[in-house]
PDB file of N, CA and C in Angstrom:
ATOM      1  N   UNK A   1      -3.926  13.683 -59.605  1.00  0.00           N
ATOM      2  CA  UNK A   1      -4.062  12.421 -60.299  1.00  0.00           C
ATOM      3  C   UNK A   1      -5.290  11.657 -59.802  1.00  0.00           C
ATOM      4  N   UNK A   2      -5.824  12.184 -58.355  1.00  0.00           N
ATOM      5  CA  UNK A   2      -7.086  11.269 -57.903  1.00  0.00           C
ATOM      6  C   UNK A   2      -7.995  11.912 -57.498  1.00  0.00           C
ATOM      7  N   UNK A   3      -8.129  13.309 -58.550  1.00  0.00           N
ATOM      8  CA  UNK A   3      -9.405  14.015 -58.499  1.00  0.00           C
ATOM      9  C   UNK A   3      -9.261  15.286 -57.546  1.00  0.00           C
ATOM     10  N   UNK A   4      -8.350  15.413 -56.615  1.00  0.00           N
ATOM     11  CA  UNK A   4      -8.400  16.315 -55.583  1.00  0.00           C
ATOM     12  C   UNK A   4      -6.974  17.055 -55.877  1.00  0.00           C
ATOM     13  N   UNK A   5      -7.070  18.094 -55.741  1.00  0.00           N
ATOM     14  CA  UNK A   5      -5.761  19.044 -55.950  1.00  0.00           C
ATOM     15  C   UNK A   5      -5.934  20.226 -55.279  1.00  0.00           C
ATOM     16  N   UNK A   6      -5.288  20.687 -54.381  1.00  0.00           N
ATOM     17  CA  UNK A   6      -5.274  21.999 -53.505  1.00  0.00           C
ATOM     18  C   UNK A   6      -3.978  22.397 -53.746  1.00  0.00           C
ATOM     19  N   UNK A   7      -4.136  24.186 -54.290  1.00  0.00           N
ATOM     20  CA  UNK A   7      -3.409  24.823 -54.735  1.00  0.00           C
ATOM     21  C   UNK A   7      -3.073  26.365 -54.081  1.00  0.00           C
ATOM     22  N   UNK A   8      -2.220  26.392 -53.899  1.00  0.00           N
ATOM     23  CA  UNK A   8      -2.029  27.596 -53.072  1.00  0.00           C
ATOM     24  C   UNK A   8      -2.083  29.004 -54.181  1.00  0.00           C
ATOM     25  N   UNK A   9      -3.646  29.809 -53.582  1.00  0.00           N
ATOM     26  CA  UNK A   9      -4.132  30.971 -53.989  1.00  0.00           C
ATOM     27  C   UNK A   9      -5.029  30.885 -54.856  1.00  0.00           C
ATOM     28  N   UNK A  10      -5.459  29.525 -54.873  1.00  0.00           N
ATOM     29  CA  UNK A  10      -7.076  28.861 -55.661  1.00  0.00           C
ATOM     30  C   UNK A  10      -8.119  28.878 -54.909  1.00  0.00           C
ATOM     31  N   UNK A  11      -9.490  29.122 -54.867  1.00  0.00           N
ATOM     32  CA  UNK A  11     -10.343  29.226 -54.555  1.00  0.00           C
ATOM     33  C   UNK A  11     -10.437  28.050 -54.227  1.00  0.00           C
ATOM     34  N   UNK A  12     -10.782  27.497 -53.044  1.00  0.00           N
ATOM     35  CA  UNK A  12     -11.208  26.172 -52.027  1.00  0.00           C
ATOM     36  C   UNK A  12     -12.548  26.044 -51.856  1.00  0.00           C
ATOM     37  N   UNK A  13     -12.926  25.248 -52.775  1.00  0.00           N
ATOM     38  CA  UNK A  13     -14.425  24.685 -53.138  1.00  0.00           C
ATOM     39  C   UNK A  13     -14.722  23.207 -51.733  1.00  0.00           C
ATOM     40  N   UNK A  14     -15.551  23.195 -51.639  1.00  0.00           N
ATOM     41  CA  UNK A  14     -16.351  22.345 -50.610  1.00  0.00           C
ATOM     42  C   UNK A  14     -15.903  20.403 -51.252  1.00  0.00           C
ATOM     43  N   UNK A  15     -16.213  20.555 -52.339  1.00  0.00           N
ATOM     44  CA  UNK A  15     -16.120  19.173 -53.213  1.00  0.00           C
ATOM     45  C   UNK A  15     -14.624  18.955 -53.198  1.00  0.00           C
ATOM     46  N   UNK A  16     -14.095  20.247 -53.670  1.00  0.00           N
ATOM     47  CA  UNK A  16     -12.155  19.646 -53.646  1.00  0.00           C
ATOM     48  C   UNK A  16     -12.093  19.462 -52.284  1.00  0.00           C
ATOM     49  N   UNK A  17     -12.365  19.875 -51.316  1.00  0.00           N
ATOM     50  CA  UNK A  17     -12.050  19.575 -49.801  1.00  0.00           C
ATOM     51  C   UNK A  17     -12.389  18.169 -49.846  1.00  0.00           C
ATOM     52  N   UNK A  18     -13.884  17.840 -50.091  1.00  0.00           N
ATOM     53  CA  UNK A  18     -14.088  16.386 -49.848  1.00  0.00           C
ATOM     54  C   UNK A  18     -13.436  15.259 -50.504  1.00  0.00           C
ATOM     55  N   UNK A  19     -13.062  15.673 -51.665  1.00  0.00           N
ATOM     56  CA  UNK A  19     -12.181  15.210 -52.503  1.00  0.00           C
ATOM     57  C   UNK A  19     -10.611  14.641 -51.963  1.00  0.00           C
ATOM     58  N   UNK A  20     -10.334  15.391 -51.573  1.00  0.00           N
ATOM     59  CA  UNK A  20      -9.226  15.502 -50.710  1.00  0.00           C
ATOM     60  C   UNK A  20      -9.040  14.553 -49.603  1.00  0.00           C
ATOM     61  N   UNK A  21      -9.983  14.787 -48.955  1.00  0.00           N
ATOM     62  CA  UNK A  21     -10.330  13.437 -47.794  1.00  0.00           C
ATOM     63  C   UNK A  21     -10.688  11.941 -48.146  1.00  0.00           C
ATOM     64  N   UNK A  22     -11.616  11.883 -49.072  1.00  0.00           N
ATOM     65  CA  UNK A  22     -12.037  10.980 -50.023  1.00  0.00           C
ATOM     66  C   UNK A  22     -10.429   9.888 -50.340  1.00  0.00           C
ATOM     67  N   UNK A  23      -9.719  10.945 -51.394  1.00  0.00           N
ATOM     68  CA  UNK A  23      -8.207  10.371 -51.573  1.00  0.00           C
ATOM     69  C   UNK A  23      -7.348  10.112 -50.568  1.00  0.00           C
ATOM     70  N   UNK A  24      -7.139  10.804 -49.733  1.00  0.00           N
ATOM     71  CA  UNK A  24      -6.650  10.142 -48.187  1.00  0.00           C
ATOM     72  C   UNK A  24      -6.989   8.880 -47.313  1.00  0.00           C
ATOM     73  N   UNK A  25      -8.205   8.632 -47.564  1.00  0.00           N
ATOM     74  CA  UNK A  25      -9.089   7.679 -47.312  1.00  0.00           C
ATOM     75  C   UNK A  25      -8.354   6.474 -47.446  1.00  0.00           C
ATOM     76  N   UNK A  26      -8.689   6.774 -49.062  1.00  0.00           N
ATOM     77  CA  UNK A  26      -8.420   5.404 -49.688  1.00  0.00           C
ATOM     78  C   UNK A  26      -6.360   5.224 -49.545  1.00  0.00           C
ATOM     79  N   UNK A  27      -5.849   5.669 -49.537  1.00  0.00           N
ATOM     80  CA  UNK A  27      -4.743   5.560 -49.494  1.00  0.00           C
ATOM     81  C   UNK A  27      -4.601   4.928 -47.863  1.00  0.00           C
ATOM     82  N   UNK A  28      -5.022   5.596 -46.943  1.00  0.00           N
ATOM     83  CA  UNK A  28      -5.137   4.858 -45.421  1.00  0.00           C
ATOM     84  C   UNK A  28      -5.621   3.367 -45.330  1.00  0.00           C
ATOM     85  N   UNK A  29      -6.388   3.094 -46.255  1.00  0.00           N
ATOM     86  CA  UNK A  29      -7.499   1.992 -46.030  1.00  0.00           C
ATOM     87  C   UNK A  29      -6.146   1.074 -46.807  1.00  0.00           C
ATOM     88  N   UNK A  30      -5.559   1.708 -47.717  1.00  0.00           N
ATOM     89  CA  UNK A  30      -4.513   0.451 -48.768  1.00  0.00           C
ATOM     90  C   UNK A  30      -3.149  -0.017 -47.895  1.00  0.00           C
ATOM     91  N   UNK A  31      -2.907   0.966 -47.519  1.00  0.00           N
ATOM     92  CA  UNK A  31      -2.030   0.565 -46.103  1.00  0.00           C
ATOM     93  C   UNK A  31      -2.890   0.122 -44.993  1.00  0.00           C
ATOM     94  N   UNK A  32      -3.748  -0.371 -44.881  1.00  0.00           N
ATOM     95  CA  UNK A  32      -4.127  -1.375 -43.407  1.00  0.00           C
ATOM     96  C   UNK A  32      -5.174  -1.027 -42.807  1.00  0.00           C
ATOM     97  N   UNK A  33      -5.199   0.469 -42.548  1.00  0.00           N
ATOM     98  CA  UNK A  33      -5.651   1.608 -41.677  1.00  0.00           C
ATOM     99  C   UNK A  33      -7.358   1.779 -42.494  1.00  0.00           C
ATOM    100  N   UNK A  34      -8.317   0.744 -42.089  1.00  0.00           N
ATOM    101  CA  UNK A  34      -9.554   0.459 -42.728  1.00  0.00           C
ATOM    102  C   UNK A  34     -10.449   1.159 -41.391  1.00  0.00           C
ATOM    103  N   UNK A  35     -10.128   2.023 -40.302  1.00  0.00           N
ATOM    104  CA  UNK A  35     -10.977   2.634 -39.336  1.00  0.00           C
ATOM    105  C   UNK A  35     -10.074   3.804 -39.511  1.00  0.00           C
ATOM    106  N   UNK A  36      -9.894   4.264 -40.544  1.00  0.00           N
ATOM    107  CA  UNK A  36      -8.854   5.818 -40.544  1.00  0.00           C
ATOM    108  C   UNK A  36      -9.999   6.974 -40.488  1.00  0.00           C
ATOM    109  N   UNK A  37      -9.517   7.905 -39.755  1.00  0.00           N
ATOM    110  CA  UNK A  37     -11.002   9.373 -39.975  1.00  0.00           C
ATOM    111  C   UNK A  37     -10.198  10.498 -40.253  1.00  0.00           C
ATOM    112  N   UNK A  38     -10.622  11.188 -40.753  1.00  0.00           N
ATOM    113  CA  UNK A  38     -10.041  12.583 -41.251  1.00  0.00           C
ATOM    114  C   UNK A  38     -11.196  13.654 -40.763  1.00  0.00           C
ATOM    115  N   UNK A  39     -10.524  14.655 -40.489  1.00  0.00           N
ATOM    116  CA  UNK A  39     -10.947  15.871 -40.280  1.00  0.00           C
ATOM    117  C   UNK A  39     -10.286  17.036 -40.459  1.00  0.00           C
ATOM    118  N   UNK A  40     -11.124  18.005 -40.601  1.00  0.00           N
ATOM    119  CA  UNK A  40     -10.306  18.985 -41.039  1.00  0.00           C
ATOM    120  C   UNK A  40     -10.631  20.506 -40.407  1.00  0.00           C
ATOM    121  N   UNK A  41      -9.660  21.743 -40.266  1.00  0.00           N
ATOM    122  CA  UNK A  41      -9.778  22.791 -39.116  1.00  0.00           C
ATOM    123  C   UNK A  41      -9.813  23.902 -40.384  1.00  0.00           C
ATOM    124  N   UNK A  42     -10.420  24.754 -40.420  1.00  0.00           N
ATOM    125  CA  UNK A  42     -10.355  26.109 -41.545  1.00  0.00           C
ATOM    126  C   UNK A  42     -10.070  26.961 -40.505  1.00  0.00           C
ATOM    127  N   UNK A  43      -8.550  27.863 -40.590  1.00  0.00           N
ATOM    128  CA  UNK A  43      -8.692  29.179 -39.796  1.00  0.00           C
ATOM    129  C   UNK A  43      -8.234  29.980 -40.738  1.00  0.00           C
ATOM    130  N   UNK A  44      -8.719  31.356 -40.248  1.00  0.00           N
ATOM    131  CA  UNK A  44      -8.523  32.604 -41.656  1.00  0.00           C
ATOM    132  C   UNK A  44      -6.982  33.034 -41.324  1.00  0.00           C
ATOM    133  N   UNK A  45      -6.115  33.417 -42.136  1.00  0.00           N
ATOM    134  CA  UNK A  45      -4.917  33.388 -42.477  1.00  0.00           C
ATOM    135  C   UNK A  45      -4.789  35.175 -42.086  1.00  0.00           C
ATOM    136  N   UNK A  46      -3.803  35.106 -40.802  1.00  0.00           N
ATOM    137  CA  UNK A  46      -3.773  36.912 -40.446  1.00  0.00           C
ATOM    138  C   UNK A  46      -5.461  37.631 -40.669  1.00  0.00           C
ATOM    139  N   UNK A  47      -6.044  37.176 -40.094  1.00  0.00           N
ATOM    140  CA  UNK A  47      -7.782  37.614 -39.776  1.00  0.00           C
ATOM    141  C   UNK A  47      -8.187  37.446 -41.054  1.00  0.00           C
ATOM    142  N   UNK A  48      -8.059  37.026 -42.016  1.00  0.00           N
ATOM    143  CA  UNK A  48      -8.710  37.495 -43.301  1.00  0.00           C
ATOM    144  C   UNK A  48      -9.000  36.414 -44.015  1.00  0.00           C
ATOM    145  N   UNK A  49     -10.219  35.541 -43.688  1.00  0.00           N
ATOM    146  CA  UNK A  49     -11.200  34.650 -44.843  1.00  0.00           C
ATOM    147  C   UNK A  49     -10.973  34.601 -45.986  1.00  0.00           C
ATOM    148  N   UNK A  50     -10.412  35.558 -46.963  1.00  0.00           N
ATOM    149  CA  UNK A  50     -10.148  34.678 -47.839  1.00  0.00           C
ATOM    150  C   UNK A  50      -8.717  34.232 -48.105  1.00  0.00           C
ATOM    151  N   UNK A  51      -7.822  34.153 -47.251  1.00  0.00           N
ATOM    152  CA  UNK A  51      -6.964  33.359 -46.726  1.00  0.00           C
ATOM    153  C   UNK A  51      -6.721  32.695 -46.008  1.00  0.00           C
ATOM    154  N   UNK A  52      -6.907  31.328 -45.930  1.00  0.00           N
ATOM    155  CA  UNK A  52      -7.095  30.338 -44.936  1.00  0.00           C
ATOM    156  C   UNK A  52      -6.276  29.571 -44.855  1.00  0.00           C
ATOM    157  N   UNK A  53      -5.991  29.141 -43.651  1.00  0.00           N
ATOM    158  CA  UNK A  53      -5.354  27.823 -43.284  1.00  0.00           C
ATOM    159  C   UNK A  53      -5.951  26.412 -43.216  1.00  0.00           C
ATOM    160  N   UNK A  54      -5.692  25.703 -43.442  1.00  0.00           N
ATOM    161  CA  UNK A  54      -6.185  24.079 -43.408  1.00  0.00           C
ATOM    162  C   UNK A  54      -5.455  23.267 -42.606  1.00  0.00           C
ATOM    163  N   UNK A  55      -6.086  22.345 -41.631  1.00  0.00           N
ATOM    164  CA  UNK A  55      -4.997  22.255 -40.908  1.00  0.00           C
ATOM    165  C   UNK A  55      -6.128  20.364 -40.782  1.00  0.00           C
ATOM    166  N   UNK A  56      -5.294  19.710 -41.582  1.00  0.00           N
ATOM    167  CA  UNK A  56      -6.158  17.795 -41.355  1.00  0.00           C
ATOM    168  C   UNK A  56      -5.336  17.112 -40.394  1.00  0.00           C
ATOM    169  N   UNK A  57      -6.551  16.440 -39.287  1.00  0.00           N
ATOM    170  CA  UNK A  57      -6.196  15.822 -38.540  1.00  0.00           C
ATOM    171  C   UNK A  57      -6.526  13.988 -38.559  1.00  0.00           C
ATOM    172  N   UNK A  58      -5.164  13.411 -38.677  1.00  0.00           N
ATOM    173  CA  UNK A  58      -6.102  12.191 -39.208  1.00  0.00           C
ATOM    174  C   UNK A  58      -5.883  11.147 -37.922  1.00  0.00           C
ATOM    175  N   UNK A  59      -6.468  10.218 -37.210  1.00  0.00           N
ATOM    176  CA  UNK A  59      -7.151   9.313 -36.627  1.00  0.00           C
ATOM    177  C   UNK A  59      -6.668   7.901 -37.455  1.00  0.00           C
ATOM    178  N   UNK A  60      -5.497   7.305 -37.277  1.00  0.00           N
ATOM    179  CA  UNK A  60      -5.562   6.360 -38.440  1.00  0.00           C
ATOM    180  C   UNK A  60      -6.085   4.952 -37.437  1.00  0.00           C
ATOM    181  N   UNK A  61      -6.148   4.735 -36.048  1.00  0.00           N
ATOM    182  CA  UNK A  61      -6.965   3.801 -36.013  1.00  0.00           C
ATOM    183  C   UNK A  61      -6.087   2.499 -36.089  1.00  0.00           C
ATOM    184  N   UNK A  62      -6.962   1.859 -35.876  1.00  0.00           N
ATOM    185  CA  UNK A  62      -5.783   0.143 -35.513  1.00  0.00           C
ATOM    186  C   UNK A  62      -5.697  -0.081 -36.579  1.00  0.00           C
ATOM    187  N   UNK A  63      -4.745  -0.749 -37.038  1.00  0.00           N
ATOM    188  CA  UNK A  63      -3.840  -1.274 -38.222  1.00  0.00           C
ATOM    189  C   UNK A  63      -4.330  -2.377 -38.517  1.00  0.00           C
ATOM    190  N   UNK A  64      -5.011  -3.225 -39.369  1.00  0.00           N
ATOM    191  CA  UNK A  64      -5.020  -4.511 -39.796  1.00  0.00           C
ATOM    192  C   UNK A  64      -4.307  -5.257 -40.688  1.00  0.00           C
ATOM    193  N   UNK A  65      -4.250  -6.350 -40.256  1.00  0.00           N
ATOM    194  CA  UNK A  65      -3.268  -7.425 -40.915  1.00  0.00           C
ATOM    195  C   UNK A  65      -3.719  -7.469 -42.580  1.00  0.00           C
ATOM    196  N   UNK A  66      -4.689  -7.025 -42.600  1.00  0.00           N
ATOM    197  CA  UNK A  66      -5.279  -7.141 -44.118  1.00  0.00           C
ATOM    198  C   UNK A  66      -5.527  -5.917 -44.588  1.00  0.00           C
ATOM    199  N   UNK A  67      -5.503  -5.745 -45.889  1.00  0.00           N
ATOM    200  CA  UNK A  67      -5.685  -4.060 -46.703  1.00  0.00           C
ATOM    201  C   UNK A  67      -7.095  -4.283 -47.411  1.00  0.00           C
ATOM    202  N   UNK A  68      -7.794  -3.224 -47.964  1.00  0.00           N
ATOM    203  CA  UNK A  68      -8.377  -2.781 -48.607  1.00  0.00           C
ATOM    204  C   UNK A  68      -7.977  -3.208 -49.811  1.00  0.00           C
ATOM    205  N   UNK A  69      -8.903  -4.763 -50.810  1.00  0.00           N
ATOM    206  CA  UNK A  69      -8.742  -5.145 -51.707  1.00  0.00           C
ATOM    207  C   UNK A  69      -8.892  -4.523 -52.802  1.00  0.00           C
ATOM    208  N   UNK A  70      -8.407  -3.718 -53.632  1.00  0.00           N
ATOM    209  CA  UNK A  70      -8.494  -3.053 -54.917  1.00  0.00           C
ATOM    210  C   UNK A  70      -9.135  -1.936 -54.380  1.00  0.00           C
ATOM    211  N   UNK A  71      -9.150  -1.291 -55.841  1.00  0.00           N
ATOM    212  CA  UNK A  71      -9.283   0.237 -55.871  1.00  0.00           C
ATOM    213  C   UNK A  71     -10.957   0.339 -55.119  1.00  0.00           C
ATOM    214  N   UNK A  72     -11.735   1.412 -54.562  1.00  0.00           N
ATOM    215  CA  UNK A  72     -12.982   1.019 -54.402  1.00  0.00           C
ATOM    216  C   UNK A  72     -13.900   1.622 -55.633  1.00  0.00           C
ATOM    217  N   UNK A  73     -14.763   0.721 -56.086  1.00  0.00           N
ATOM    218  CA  UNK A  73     -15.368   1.244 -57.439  1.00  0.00           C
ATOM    219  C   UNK A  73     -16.142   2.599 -57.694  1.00  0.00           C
ATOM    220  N   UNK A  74     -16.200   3.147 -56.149  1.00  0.00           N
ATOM    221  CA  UNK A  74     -16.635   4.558 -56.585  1.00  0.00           C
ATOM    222  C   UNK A  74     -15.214   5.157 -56.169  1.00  0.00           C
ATOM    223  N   UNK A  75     -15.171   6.488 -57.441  1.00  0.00           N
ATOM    224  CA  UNK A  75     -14.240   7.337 -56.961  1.00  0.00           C
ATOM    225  C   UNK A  75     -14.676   8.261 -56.022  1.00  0.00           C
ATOM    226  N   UNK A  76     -13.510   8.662 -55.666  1.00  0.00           N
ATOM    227  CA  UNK A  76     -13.516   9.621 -54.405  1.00  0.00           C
ATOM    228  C   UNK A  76     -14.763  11.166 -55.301  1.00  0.00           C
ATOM    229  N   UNK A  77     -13.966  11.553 -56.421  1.00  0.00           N
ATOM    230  CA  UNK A  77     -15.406  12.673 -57.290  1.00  0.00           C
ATOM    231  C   UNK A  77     -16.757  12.310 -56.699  1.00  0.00           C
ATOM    232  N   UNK A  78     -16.870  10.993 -56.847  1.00  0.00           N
ATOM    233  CA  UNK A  78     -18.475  10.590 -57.180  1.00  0.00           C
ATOM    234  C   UNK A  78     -18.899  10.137 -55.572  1.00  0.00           C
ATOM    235  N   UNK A  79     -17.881  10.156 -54.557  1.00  0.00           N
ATOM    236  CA  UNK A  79     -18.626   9.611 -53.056  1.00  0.00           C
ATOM    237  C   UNK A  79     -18.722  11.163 -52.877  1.00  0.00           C
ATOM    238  N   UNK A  80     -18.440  12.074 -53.245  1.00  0.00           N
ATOM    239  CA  UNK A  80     -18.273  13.640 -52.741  1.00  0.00           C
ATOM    240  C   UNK A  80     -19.840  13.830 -53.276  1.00  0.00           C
ATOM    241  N   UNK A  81     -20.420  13.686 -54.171  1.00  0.00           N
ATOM    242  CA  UNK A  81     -21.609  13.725 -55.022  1.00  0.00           C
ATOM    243  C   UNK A  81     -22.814  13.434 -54.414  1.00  0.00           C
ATOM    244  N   UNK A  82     -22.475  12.151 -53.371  1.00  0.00           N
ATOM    245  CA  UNK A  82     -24.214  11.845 -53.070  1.00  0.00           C
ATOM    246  C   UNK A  82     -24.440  12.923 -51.777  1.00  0.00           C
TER     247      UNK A  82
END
């Protein structure tokens, strides 16, 4: 629904990854969490690359009394872009 979709036995493109983080983002930032970081671990699944594991580690960072006012006007697609 917010551009990013990871599907088990789909080809894992670089942009849906960022995508992915992008939407996490903003969902952290709407709950409070406006110093949230994401990262993320690729290991190959029983030795073999094109089965991978993903493994996000997120950092959500001090909590503020205040949220992230509205949606942010770039979507997560288009911050993956520049």
């Amino acid at each position: 629904a917010n551009g990013a979709e990871l599907r088990l036995g789909w080809p894992l493109e670089s942009q849906t990854l960022c995508r992915f983080q992008e939407v996490v983002l903003d969902v952290m930032n709407e709950k409070g969490f406006l110093d949230a970081e994401i990262s993320h671990d690729m290991r190959p699944t029983y030795g073999d690359w094109r089965n991978v594991t993903l493994v996000f580690t997120i950092v959500e960072g001090k909590r503020s009394d205040r949220t992230a006012v509205g949606a942010s006007p770039v979507s997560p697609a288009q911050r993956c872009m520049r």
